[in-house]
ModelCIF file with pLDDT and N, C-alpha, C, O atoms, coordinates in Angstrom:
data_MODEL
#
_entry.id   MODEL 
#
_entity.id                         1 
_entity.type                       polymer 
_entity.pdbx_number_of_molecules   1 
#
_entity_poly.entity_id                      1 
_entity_poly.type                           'polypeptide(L)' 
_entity_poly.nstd_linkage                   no 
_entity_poly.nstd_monomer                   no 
_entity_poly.pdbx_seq_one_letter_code       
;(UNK)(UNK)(UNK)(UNK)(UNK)(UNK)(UNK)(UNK)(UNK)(UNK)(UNK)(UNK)(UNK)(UNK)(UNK)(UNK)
(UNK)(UNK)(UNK)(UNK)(UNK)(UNK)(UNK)(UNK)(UNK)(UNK)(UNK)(UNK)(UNK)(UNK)(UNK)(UNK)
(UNK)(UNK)(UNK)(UNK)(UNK)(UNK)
;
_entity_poly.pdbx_seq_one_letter_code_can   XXXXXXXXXXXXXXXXXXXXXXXXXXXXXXXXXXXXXX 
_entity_poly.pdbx_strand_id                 A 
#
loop_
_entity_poly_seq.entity_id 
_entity_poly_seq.num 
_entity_poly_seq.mon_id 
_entity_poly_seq.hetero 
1 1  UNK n 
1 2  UNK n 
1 3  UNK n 
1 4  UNK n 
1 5  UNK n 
1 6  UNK n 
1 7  UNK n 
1 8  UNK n 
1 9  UNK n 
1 10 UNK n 
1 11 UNK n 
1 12 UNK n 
1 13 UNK n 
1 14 UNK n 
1 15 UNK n 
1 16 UNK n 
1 17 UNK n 
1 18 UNK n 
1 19 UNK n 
1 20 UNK n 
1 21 UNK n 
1 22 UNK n 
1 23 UNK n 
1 24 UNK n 
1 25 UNK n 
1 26 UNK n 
1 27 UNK n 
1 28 UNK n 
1 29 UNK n 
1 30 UNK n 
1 31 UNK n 
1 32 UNK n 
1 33 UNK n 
1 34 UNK n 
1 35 UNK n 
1 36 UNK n 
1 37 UNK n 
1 38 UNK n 
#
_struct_asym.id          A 
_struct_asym.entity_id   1 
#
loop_
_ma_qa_metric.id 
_ma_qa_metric.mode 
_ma_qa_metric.name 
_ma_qa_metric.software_group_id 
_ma_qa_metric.type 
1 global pLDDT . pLDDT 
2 local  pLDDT . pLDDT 
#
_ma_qa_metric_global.metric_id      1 
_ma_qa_metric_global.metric_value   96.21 
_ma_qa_metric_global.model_id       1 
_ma_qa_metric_global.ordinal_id     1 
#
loop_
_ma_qa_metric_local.label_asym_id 
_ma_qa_metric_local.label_comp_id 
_ma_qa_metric_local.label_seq_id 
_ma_qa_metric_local.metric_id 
_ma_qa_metric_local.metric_value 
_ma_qa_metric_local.model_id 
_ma_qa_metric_local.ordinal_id 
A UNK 1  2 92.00 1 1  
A UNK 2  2 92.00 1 2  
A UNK 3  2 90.00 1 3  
A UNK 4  2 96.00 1 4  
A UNK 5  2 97.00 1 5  
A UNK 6  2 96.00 1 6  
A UNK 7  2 96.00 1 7  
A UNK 8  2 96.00 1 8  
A UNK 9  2 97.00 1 9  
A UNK 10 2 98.00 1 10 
A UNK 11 2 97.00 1 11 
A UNK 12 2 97.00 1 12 
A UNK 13 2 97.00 1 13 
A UNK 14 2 97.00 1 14 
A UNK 15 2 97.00 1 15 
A UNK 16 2 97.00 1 16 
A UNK 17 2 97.00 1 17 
A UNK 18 2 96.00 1 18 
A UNK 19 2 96.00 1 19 
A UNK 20 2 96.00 1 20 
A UNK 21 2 97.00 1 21 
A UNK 22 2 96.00 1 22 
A UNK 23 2 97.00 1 23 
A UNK 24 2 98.00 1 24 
A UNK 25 2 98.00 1 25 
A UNK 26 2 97.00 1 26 
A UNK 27 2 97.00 1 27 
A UNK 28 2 98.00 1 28 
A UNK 29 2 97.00 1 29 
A UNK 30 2 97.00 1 30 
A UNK 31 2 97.00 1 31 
A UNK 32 2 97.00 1 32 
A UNK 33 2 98.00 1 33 
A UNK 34 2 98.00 1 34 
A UNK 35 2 97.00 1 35 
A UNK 36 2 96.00 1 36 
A UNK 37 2 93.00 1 37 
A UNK 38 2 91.00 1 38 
#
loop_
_atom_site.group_PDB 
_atom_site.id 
_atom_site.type_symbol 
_atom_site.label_atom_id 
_atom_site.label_alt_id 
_atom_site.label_comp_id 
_atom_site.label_asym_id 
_atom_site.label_entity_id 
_atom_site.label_seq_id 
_atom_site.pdbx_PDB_ins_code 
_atom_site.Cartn_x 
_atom_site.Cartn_y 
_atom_site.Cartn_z 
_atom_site.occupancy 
_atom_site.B_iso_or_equiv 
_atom_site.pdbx_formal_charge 
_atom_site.auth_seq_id 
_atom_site.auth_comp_id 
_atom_site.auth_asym_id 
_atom_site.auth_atom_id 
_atom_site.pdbx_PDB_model_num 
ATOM 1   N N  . UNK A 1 1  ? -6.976  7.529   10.193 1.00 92.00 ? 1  UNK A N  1 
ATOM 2   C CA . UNK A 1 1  ? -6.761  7.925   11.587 1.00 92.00 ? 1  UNK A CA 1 
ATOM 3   C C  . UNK A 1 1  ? -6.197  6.797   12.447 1.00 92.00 ? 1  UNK A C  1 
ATOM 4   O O  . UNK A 1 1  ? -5.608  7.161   13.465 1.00 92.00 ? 1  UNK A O  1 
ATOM 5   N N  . UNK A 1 2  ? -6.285  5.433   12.196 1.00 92.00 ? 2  UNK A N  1 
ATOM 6   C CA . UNK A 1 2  ? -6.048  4.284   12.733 1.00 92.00 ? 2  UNK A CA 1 
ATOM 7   C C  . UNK A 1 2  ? -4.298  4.701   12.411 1.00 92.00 ? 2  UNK A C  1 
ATOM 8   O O  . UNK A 1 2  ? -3.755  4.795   13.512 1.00 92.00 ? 2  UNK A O  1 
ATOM 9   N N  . UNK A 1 3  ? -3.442  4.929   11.451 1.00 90.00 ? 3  UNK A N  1 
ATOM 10  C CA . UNK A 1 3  ? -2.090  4.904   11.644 1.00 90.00 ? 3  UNK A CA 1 
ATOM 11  C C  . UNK A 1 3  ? -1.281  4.128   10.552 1.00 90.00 ? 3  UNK A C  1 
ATOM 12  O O  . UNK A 1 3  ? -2.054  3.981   9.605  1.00 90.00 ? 3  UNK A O  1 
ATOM 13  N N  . UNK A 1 4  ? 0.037   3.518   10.239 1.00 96.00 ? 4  UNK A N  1 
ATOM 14  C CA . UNK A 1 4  ? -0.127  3.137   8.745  1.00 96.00 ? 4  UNK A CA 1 
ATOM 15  C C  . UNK A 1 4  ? -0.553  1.871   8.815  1.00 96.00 ? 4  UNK A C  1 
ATOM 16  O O  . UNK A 1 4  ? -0.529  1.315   9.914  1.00 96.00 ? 4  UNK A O  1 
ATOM 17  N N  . UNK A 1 5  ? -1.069  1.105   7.546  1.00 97.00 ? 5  UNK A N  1 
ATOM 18  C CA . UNK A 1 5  ? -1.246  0.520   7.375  1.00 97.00 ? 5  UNK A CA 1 
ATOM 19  C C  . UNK A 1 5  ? -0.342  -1.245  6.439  1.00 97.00 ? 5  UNK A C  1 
ATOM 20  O O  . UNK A 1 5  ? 0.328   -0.962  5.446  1.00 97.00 ? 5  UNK A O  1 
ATOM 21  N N  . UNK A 1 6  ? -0.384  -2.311  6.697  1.00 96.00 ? 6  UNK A N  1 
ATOM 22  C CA . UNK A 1 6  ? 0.489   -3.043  6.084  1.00 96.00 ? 6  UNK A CA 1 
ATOM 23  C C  . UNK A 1 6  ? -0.375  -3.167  4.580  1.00 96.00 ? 6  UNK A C  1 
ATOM 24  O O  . UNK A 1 6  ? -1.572  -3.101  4.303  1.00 96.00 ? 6  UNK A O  1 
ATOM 25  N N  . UNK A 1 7  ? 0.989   -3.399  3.694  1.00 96.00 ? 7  UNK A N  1 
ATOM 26  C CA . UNK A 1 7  ? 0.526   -4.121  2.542  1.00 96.00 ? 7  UNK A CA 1 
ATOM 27  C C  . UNK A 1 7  ? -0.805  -5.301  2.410  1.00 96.00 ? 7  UNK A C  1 
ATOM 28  O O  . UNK A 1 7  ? -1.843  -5.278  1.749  1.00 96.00 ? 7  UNK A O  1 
ATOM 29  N N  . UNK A 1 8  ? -0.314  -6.153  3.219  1.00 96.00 ? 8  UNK A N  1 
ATOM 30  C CA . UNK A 1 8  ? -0.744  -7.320  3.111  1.00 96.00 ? 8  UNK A CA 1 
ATOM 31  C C  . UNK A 1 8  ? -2.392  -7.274  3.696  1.00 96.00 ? 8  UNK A C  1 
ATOM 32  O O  . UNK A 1 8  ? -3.355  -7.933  3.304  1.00 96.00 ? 8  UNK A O  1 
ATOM 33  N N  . UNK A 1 9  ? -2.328  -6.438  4.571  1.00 97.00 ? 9  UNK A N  1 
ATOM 34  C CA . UNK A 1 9  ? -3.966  -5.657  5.307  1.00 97.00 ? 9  UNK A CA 1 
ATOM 35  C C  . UNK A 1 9  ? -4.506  -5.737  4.059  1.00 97.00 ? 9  UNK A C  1 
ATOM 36  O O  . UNK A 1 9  ? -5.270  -6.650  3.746  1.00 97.00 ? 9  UNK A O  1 
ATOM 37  N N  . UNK A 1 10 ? -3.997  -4.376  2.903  1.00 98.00 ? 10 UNK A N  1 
ATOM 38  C CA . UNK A 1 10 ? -4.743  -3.818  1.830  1.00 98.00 ? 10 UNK A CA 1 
ATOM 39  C C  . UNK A 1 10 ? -5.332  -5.273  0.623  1.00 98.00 ? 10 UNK A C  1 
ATOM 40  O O  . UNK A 1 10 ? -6.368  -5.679  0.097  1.00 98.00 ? 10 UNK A O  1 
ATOM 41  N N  . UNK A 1 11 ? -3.894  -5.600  0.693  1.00 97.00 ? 11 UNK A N  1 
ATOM 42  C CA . UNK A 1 11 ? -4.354  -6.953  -0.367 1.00 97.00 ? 11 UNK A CA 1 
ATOM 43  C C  . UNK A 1 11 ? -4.976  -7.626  0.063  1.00 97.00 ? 11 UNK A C  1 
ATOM 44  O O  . UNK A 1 11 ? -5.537  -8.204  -0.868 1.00 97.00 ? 11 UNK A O  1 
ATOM 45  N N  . UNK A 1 12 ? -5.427  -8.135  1.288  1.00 97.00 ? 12 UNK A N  1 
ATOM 46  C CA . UNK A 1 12 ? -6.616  -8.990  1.695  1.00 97.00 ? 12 UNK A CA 1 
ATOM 47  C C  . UNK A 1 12 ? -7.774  -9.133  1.858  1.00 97.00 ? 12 UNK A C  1 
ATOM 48  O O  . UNK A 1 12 ? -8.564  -10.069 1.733  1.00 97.00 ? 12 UNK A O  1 
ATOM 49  N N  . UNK A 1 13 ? -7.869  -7.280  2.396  1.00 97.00 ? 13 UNK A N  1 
ATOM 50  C CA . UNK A 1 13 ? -9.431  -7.021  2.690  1.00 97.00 ? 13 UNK A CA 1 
ATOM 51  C C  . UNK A 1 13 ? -9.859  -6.492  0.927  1.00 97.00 ? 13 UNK A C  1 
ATOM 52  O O  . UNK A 1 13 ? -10.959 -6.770  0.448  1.00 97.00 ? 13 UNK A O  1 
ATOM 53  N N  . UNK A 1 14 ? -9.067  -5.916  0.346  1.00 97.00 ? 14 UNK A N  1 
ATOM 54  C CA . UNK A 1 14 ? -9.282  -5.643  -0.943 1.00 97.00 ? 14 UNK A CA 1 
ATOM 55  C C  . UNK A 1 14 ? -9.293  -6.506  -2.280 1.00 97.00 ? 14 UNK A C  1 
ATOM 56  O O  . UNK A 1 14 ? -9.662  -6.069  -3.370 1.00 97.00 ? 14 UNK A O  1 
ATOM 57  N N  . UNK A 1 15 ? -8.825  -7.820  -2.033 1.00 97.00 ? 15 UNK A N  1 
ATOM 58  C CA . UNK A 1 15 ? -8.701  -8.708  -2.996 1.00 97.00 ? 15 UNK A CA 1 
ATOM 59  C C  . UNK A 1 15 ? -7.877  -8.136  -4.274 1.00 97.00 ? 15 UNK A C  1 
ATOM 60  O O  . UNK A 1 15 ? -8.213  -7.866  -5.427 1.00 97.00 ? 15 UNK A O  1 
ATOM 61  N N  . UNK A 1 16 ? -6.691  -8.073  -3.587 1.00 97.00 ? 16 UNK A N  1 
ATOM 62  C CA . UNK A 1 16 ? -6.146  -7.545  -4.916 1.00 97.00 ? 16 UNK A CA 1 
ATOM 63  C C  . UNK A 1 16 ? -4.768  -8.346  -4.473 1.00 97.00 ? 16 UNK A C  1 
ATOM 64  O O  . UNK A 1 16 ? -4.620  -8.833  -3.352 1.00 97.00 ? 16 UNK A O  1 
ATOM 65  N N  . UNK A 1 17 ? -3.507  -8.422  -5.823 1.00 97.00 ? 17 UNK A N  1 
ATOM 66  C CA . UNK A 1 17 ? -2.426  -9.452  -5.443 1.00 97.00 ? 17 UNK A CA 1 
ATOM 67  C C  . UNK A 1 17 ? -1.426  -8.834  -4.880 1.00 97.00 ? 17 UNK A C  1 
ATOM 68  O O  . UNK A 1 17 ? -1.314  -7.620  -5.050 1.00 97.00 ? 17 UNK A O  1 
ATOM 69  N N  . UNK A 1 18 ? -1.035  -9.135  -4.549 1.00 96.00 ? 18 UNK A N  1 
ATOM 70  C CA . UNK A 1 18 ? 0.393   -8.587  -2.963 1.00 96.00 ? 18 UNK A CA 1 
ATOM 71  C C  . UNK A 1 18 ? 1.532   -7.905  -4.223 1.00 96.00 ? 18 UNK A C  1 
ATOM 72  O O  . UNK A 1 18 ? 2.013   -6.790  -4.425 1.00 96.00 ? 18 UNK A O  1 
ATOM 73  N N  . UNK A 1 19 ? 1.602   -8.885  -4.710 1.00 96.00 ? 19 UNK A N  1 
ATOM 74  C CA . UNK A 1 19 ? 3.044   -8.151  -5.720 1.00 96.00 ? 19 UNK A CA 1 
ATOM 75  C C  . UNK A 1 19 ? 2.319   -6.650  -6.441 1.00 96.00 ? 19 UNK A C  1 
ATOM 76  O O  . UNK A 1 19 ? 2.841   -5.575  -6.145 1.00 96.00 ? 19 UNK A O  1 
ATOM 77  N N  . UNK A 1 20 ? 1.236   -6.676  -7.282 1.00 96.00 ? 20 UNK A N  1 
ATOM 78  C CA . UNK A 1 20 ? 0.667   -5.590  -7.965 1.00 96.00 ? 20 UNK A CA 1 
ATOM 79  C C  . UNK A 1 20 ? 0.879   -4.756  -7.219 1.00 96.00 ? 20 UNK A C  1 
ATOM 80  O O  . UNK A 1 20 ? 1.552   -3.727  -7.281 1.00 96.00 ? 20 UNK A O  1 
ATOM 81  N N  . UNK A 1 21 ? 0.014   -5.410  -6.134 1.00 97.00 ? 21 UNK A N  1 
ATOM 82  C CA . UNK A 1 21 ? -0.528  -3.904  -5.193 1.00 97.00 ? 21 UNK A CA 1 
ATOM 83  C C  . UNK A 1 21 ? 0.622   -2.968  -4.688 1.00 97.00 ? 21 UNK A C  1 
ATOM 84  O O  . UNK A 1 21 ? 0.629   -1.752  -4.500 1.00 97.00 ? 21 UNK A O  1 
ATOM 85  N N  . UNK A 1 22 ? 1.755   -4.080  -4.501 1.00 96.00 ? 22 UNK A N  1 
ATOM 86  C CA . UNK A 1 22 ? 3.452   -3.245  -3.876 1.00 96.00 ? 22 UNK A CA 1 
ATOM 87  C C  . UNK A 1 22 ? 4.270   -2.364  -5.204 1.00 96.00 ? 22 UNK A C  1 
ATOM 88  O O  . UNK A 1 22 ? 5.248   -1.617  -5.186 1.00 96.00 ? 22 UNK A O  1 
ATOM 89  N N  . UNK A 1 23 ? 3.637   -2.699  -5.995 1.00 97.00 ? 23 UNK A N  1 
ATOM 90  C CA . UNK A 1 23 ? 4.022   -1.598  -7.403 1.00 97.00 ? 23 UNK A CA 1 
ATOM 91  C C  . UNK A 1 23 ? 3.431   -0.392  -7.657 1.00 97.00 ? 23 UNK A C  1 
ATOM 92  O O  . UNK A 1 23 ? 3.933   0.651   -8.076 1.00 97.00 ? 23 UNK A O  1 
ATOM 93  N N  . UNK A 1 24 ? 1.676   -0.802  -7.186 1.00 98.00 ? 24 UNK A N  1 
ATOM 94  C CA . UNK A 1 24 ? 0.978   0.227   -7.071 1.00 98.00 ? 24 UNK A CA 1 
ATOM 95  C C  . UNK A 1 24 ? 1.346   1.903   -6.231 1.00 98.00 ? 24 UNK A C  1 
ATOM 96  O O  . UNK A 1 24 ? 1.591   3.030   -6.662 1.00 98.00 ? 24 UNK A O  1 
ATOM 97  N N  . UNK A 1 25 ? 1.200   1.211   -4.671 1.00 98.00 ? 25 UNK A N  1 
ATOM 98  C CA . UNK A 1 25 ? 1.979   1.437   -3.677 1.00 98.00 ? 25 UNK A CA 1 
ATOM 99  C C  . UNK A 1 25 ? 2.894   2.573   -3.969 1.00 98.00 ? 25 UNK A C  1 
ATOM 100 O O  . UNK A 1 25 ? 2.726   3.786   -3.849 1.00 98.00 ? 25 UNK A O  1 
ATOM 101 N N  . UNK A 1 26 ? 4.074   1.752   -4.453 1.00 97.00 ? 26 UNK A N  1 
ATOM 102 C CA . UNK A 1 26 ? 5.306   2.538   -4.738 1.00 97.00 ? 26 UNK A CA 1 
ATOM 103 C C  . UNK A 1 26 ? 5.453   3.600   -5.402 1.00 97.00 ? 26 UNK A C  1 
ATOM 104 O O  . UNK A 1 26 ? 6.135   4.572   -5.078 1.00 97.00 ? 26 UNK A O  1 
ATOM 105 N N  . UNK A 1 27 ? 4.348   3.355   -7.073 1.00 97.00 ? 27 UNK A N  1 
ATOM 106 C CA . UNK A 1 27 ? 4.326   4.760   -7.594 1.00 97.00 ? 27 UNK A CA 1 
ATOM 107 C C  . UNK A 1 27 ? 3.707   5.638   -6.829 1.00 97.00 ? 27 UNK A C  1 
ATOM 108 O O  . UNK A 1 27 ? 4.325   6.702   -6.823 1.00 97.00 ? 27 UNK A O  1 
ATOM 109 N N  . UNK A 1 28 ? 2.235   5.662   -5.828 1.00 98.00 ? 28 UNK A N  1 
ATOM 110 C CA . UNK A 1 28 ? 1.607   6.660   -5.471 1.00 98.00 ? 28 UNK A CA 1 
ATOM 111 C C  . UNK A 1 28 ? 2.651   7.179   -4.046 1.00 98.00 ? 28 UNK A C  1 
ATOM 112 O O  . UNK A 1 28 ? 2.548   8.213   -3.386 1.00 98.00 ? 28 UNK A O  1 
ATOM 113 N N  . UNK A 1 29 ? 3.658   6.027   -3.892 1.00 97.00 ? 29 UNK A N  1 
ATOM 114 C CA . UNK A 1 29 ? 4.406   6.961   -2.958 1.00 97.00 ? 29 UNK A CA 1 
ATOM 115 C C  . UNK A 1 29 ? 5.081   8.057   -3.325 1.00 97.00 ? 29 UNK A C  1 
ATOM 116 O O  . UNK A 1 29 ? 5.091   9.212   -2.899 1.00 97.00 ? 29 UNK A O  1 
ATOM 117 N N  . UNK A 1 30 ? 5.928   7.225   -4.620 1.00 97.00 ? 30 UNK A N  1 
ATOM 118 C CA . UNK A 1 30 ? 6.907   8.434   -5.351 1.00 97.00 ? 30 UNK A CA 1 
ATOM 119 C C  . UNK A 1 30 ? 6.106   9.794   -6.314 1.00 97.00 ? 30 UNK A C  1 
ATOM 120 O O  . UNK A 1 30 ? 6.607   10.763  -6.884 1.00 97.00 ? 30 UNK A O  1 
ATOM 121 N N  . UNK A 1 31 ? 5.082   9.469   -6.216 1.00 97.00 ? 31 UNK A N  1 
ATOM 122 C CA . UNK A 1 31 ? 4.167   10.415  -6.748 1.00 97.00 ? 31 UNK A CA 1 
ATOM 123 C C  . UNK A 1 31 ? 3.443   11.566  -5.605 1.00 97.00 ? 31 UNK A C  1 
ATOM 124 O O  . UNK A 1 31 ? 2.740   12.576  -5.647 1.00 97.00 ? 31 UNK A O  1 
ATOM 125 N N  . UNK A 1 32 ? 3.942   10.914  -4.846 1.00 97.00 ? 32 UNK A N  1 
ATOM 126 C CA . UNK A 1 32 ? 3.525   12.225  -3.369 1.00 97.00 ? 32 UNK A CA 1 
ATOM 127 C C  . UNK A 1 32 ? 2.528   12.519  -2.530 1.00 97.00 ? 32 UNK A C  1 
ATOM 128 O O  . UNK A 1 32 ? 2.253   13.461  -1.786 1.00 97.00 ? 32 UNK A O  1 
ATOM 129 N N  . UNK A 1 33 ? 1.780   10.905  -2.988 1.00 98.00 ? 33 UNK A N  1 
ATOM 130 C CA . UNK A 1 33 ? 0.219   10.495  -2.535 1.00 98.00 ? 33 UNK A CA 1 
ATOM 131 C C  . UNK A 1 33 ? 0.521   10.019  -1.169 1.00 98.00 ? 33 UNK A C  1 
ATOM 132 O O  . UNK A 1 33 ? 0.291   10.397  -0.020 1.00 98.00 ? 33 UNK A O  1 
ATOM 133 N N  . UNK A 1 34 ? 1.229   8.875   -1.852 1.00 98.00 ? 34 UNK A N  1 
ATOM 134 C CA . UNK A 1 34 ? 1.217   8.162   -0.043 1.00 98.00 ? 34 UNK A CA 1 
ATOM 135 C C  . UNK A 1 34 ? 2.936   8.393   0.339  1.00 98.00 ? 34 UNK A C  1 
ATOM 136 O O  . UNK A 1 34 ? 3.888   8.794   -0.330 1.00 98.00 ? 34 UNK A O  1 
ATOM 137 N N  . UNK A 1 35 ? 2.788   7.941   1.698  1.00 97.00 ? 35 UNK A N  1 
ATOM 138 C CA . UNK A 1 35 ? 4.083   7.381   2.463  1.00 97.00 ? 35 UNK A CA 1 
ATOM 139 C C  . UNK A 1 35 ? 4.186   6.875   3.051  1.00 97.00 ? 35 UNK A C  1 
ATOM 140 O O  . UNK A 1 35 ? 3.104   6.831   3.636  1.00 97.00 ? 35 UNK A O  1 
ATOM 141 N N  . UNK A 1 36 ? 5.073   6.047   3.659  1.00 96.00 ? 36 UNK A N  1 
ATOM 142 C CA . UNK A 1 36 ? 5.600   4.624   4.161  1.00 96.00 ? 36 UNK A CA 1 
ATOM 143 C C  . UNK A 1 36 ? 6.747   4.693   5.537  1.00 96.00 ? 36 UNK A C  1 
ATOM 144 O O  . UNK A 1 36 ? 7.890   5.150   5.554  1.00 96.00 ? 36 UNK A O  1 
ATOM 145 N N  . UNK A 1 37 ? 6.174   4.237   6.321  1.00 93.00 ? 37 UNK A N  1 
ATOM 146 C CA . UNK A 1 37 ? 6.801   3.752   7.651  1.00 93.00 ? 37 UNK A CA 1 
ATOM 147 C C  . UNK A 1 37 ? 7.355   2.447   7.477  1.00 93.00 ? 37 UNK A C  1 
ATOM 148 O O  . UNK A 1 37 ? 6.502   1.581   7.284  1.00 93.00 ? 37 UNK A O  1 
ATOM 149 N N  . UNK A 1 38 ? 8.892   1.946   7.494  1.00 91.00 ? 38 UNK A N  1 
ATOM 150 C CA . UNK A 1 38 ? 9.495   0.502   7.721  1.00 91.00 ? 38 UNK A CA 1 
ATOM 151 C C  . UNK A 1 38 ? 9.427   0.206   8.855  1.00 91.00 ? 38 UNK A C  1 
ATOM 152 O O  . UNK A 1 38 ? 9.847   -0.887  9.234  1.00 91.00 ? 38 UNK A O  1 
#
């Protein structure tokens, strides 16, 4: 409800690595999970 969120938010509070997580990301976008505001 807060609105989108940055990468770098997720990898920080989540401890996970910036590059993975932007691969992650990408499939669940193209997979129809998530989507992305530039």
């Amino acid at each position: 409800d807060e609105g989108p969120v940055l990468i770098a938010e997720i990898s920080k509070k989540k401890k996970i690595p910036l590059k993975f997580l932007e691969n992650i990301l990408l499939e669940l976008r193209k997979g129809g999970v998530l989507d992305s505001k530039k």
